[in-house]
Protein backbone atom coordinates (compact mmCIF):
# COMPACT_ATOMS: atom_id res chain seq x y z
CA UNK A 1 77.89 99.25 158.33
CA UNK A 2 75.88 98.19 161.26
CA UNK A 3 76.77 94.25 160.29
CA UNK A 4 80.19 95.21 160.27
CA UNK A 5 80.49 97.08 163.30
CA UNK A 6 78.77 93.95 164.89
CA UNK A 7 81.43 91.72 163.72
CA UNK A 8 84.33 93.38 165.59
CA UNK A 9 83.36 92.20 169.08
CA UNK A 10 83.01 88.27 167.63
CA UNK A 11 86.49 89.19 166.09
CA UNK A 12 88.16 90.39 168.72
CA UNK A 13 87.01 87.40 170.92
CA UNK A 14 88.09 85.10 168.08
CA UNK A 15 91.22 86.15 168.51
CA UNK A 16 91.26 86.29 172.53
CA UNK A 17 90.46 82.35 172.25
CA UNK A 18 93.66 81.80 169.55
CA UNK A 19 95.87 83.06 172.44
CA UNK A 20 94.20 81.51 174.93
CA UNK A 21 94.28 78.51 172.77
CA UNK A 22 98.00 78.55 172.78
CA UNK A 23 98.58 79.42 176.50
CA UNK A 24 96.05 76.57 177.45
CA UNK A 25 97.77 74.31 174.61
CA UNK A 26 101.26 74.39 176.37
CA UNK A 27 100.46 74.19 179.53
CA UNK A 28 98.72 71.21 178.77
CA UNK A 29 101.76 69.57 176.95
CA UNK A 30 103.82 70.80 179.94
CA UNK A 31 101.36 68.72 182.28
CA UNK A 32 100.77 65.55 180.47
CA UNK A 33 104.27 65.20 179.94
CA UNK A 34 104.95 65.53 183.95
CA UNK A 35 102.13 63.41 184.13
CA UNK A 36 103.31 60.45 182.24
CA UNK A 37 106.87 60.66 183.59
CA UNK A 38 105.15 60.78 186.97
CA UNK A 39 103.79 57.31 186.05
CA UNK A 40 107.14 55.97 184.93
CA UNK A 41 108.18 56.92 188.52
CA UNK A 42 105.25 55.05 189.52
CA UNK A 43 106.27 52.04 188.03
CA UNK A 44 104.06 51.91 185.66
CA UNK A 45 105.89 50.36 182.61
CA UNK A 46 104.70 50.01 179.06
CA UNK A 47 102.10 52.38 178.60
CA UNK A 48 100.26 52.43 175.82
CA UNK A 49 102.14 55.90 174.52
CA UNK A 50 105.08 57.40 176.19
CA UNK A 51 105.47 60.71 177.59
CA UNK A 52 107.13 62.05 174.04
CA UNK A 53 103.36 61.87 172.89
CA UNK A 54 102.71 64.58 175.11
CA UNK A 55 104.42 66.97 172.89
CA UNK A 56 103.91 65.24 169.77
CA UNK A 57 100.26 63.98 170.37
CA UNK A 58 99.10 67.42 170.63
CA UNK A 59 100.22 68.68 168.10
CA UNK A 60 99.37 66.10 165.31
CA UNK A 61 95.92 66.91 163.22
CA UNK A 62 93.16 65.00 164.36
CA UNK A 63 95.36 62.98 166.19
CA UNK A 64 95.40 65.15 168.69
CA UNK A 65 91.87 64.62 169.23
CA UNK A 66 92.61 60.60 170.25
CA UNK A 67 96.36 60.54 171.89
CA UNK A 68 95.56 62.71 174.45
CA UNK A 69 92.92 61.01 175.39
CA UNK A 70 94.56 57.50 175.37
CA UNK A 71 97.54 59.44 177.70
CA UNK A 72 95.03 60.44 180.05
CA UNK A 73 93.58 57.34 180.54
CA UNK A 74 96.69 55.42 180.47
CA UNK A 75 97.41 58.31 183.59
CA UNK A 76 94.61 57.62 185.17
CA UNK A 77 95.07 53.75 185.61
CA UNK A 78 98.03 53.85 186.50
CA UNK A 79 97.65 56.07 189.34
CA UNK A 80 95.39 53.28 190.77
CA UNK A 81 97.32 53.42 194.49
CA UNK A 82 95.05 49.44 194.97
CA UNK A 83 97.98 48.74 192.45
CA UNK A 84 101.39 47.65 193.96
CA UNK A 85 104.22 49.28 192.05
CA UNK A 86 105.60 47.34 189.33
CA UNK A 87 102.24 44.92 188.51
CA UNK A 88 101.43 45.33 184.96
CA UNK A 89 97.82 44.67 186.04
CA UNK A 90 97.71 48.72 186.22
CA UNK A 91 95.91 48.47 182.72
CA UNK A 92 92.87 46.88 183.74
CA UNK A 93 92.12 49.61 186.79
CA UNK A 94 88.92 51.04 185.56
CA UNK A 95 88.65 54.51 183.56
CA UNK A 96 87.42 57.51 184.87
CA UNK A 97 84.28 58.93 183.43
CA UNK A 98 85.45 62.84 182.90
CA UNK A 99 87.78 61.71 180.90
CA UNK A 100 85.25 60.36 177.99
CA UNK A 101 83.28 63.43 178.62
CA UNK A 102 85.91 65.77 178.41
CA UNK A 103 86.87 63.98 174.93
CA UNK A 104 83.31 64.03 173.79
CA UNK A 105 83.00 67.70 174.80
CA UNK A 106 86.32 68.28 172.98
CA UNK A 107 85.31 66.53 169.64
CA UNK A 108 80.99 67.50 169.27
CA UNK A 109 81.74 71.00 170.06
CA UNK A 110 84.68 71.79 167.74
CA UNK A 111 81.97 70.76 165.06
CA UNK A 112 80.10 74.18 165.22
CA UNK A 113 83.05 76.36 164.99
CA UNK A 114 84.32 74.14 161.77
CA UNK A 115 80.39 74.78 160.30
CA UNK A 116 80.66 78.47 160.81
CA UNK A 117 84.26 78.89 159.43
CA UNK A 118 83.79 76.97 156.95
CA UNK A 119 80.66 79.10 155.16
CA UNK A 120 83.61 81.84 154.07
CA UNK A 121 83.93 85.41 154.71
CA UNK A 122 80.34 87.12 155.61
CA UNK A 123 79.23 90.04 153.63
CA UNK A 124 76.83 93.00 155.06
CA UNK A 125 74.29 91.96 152.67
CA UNK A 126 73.89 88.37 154.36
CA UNK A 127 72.56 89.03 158.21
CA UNK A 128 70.78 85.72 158.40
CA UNK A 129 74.49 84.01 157.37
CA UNK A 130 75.85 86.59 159.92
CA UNK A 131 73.31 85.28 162.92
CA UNK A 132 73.75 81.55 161.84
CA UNK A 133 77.83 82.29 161.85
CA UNK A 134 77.61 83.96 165.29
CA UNK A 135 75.17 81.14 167.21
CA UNK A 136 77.46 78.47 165.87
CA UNK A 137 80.45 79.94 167.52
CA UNK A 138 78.40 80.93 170.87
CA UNK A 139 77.40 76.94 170.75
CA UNK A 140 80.91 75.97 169.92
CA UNK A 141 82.36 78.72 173.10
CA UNK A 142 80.14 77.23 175.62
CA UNK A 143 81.54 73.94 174.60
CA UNK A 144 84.68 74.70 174.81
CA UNK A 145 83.76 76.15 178.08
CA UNK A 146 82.70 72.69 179.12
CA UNK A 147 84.84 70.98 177.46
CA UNK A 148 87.75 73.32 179.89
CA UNK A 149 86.23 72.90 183.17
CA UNK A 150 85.72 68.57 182.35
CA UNK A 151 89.87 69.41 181.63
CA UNK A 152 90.41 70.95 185.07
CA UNK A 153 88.34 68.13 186.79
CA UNK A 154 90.50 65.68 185.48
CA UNK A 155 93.79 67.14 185.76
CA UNK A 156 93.18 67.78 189.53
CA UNK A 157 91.52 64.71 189.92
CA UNK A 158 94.71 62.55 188.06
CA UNK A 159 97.55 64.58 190.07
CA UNK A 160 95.39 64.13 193.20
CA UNK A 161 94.98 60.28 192.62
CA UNK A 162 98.97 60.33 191.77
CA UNK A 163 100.09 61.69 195.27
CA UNK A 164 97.53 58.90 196.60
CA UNK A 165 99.54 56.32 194.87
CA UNK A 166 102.81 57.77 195.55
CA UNK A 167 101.68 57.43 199.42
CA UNK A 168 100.25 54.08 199.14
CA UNK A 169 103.54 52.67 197.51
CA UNK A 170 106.06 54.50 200.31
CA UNK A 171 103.84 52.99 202.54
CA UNK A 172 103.95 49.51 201.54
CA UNK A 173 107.36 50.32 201.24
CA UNK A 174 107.92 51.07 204.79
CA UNK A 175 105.50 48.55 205.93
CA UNK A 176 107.25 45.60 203.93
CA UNK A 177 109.82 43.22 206.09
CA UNK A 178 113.74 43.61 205.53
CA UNK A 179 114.59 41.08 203.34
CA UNK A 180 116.18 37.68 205.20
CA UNK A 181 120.03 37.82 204.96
């Protein structure tokens, strides 16, 4: 009984994290879409993936564990505001670093929680399986944890360096000659 009764709280936050999970997994799709339209208006053309990956990306197993990623980055470069608008040399603006760790973060720590779902249901009769079960999911939280505030660096960081370009580019634009007539 005592096993079982400790189970509840580890249940009950398993399923506060599903609907987190899906709050936190549209909100994202919202963003990344705005995000990659935001780079079309840019004028960054040809990205790697268009902003229909946004939706779809996510939601593809294991793919969803790459496209996002490649979105981001693709973001990220071409929010370079050293880049005029229009110059496909947007790809080659260097990558920013949260980005790989907030992959990395992503990937290693969804590895725990897979381990301890993966052993089956636990039975009263098995604590040690029960205390294994429970630190793999407290590793794979604290992960996640990570793994969310690497997320909000980067999407402040990305819509930050977007207004910068935006600004850079209406101010080449004003700063340009009228064209000869």
């Amino acid at each position: 009984d005592a096993v079982n009764d400790a189970q509840a709280f580890p249940v009950a936050m398993l399923i506060l994290a599903f609907f987190l999970g899906i709050a936190t997994l549209v909100l994202l799709i919202i963003w990344l879409f705005r995000a990659a339209k935001n780079n079309d208006a840019l004028g960054r053309q040809n990205p790697r993936l268009g902003p229909g990956w946004a939706i779809a990306g996510l939601l593809i197993p294991f793919a969803n564990l790459v496209i996002p990623f490649i979105m981001l980055d693709d973001i990220w470069r071409g929010a370079d505001p050293s880049v005029s608008r229009g110059d496909p040399n947007w790809r080659r603006s260097p990558t920013f670093g949260a980005i790989w760790a907030w992959l990395v973060s992503s990937v290693v720590f969804t590895i725990p929680n897979l381990i301890a779902s993966a052993g089956g249901d636990v039975r009263a009769d098995e604590p040690e399986k029960v205390r294994r079960d429970d630190i793999l999911r407290i590793i794979g939280t604290a992960g996640a944890i990570l793994a969310a505030v690497l997320a909000i660096v980067v999407i402040r960081r990305v819509a930050a360096r977007q207004e910068e370009c935006l600004q850079a580019q209406q101010t080449a634009t004003s700063a340009s000659p009228p064209p000869a007539s």
